[in-house]
C-alpha atoms as a PDB file:
ATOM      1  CA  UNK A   1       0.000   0.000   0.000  1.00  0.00           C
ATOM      2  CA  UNK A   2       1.558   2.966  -1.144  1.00  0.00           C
ATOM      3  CA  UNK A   3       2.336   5.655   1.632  1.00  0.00           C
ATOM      4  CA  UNK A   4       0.982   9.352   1.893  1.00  0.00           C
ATOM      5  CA  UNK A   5       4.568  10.295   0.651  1.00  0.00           C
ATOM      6  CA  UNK A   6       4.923   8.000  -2.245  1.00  0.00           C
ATOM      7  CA  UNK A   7       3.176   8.102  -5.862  1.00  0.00           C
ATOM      8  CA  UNK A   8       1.561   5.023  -6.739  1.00  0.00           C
ATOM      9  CA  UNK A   9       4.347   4.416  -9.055  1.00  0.00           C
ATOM     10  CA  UNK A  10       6.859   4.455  -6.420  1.00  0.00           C
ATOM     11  CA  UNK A  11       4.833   1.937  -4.208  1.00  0.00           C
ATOM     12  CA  UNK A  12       4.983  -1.221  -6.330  1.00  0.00           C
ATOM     13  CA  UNK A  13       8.730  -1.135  -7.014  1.00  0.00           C
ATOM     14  CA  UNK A  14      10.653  -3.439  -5.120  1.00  0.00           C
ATOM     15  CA  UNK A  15      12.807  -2.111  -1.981  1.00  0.00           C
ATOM     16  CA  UNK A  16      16.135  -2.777  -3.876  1.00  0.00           C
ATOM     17  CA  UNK A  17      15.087  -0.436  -6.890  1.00  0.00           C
ATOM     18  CA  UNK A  18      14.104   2.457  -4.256  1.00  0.00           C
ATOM     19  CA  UNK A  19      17.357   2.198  -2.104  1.00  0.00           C
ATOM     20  CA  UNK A  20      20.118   1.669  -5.289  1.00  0.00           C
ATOM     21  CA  UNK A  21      22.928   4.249  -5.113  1.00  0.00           C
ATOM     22  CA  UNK A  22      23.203   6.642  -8.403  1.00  0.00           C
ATOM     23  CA  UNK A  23      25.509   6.031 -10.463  1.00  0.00           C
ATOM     24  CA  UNK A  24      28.945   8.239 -10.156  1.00  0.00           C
ATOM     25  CA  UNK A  25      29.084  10.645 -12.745  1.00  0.00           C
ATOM     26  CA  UNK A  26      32.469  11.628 -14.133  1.00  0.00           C
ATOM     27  CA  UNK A  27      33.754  14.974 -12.960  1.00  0.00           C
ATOM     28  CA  UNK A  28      35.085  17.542 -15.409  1.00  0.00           C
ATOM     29  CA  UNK A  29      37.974  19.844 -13.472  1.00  0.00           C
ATOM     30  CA  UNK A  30      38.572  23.365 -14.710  1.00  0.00           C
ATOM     31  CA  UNK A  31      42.520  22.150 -15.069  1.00  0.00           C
ATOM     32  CA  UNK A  32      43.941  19.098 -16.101  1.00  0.00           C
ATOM     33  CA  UNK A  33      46.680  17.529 -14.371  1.00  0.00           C
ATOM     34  CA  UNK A  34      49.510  19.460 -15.652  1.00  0.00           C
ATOM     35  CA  UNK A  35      47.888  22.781 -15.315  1.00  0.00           C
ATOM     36  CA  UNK A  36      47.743  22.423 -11.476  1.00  0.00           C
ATOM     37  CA  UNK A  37      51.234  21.233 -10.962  1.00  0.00           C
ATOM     38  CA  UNK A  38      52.058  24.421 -13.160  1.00  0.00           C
ATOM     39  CA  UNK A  39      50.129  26.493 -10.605  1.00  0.00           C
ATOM     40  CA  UNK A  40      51.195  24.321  -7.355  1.00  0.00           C
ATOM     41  CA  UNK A  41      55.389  25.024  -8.883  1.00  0.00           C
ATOM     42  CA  UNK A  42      54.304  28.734  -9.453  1.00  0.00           C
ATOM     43  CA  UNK A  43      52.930  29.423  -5.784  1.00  0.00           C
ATOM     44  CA  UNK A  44      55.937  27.553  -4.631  1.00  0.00           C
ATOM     45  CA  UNK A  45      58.479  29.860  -5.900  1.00  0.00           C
ATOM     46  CA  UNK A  46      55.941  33.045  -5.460  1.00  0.00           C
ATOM     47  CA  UNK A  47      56.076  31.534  -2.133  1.00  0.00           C
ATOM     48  CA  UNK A  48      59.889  31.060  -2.026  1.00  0.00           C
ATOM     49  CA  UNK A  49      60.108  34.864  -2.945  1.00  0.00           C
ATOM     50  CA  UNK A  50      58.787  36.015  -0.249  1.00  0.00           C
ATOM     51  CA  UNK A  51      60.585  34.336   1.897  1.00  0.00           C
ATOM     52  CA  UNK A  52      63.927  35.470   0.459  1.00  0.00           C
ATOM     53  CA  UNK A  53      62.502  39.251   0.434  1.00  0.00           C
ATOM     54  CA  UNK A  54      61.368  38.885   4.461  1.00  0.00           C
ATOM     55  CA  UNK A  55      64.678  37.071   5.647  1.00  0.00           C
ATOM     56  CA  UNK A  56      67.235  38.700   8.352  1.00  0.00           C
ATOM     57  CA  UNK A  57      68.650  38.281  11.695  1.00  0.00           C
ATOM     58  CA  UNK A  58      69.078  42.129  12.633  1.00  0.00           C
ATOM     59  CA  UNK A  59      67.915  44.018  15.706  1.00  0.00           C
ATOM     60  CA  UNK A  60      64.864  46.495  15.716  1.00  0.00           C
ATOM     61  CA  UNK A  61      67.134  49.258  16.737  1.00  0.00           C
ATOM     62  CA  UNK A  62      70.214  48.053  14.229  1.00  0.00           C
ATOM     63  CA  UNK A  63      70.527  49.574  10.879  1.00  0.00           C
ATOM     64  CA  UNK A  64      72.413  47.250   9.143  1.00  0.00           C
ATOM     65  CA  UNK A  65      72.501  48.277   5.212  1.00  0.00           C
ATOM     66  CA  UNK A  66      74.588  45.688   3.773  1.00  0.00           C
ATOM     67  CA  UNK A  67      71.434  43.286   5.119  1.00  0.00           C
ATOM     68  CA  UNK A  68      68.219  45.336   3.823  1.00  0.00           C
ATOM     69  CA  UNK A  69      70.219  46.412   0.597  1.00  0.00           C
ATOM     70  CA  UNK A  70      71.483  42.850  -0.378  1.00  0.00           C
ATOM     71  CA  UNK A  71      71.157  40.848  -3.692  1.00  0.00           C
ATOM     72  CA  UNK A  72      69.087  38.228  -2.441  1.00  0.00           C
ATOM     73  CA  UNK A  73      66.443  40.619  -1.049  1.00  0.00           C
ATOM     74  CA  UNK A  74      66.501  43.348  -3.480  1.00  0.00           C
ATOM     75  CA  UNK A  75      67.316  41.047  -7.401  1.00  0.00           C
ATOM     76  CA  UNK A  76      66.481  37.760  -6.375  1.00  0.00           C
ATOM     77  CA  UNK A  77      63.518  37.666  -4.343  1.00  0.00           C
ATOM     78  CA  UNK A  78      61.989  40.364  -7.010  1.00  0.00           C
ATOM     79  CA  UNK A  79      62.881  37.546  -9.518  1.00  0.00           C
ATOM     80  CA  UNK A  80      61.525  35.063  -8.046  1.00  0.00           C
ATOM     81  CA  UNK A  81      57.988  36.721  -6.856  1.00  0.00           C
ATOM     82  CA  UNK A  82      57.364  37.956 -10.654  1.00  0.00           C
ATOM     83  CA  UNK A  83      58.430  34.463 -11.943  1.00  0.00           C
ATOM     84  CA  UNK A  84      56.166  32.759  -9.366  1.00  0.00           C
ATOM     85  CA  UNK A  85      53.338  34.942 -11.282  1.00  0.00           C
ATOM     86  CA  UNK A  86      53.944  34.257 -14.692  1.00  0.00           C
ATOM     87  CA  UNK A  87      53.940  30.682 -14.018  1.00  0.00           C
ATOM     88  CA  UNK A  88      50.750  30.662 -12.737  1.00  0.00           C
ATOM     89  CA  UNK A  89      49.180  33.257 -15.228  1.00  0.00           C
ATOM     90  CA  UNK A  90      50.610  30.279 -17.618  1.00  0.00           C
ATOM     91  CA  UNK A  91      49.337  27.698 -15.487  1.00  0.00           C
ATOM     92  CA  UNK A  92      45.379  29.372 -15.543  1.00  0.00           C
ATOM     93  CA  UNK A  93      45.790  30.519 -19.408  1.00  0.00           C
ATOM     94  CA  UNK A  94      46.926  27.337 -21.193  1.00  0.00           C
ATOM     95  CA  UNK A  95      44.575  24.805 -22.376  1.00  0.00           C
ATOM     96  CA  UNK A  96      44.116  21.543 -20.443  1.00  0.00           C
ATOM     97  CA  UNK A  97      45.078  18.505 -22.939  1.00  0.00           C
ATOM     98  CA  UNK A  98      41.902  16.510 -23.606  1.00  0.00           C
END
């Protein structure tokens, strides 16, 4: 006898046809595989960047300006944070491979 709930339809299936799990439907990502180790290597060295630009062991009251002024701080970190960019700009822009 078919419940307030259920359409007559519903009623005379058998319990095993009411209670069967959907099938999985495949999902479509925005990337593909390469595309997100593109953009995992680019935060990495956007990451790194930053690092290099924050690094230092000098006292709040020290001017030291050999430290603030250096290479890796000033060229490479500045390097490395615009690289870290481009590589993901590259990562989102380029096609996934179908």
């Amino acid at each position: 006898m078919a419940t307030k709930s259920e359409s007559p339809k519903e009623a005379t299936k058998p319990a095993a046809q009411k209670t069967a799990t959907p099938k999985t439907a495949e999902v479509n990502w925005l990337f593909g595989k390469h595309n997100a180790l593109l953009f995992y290597i680019g935060l990495g060295v956007l990451i790194l960047g930053f690092l290099a630009m924050m690094g230092g062991h000098q006292k709040p009251n020290e001017w030291n300006e050999n430290e603030i002024y250096s290479f890796r701080r000033l060229t490479l970190a500045s390097f490395l944070v615009i690289g870290g960019f481009a590589v993901i700009a590259v990562a989102i822009l380029k096609r996934p491979k179908e």
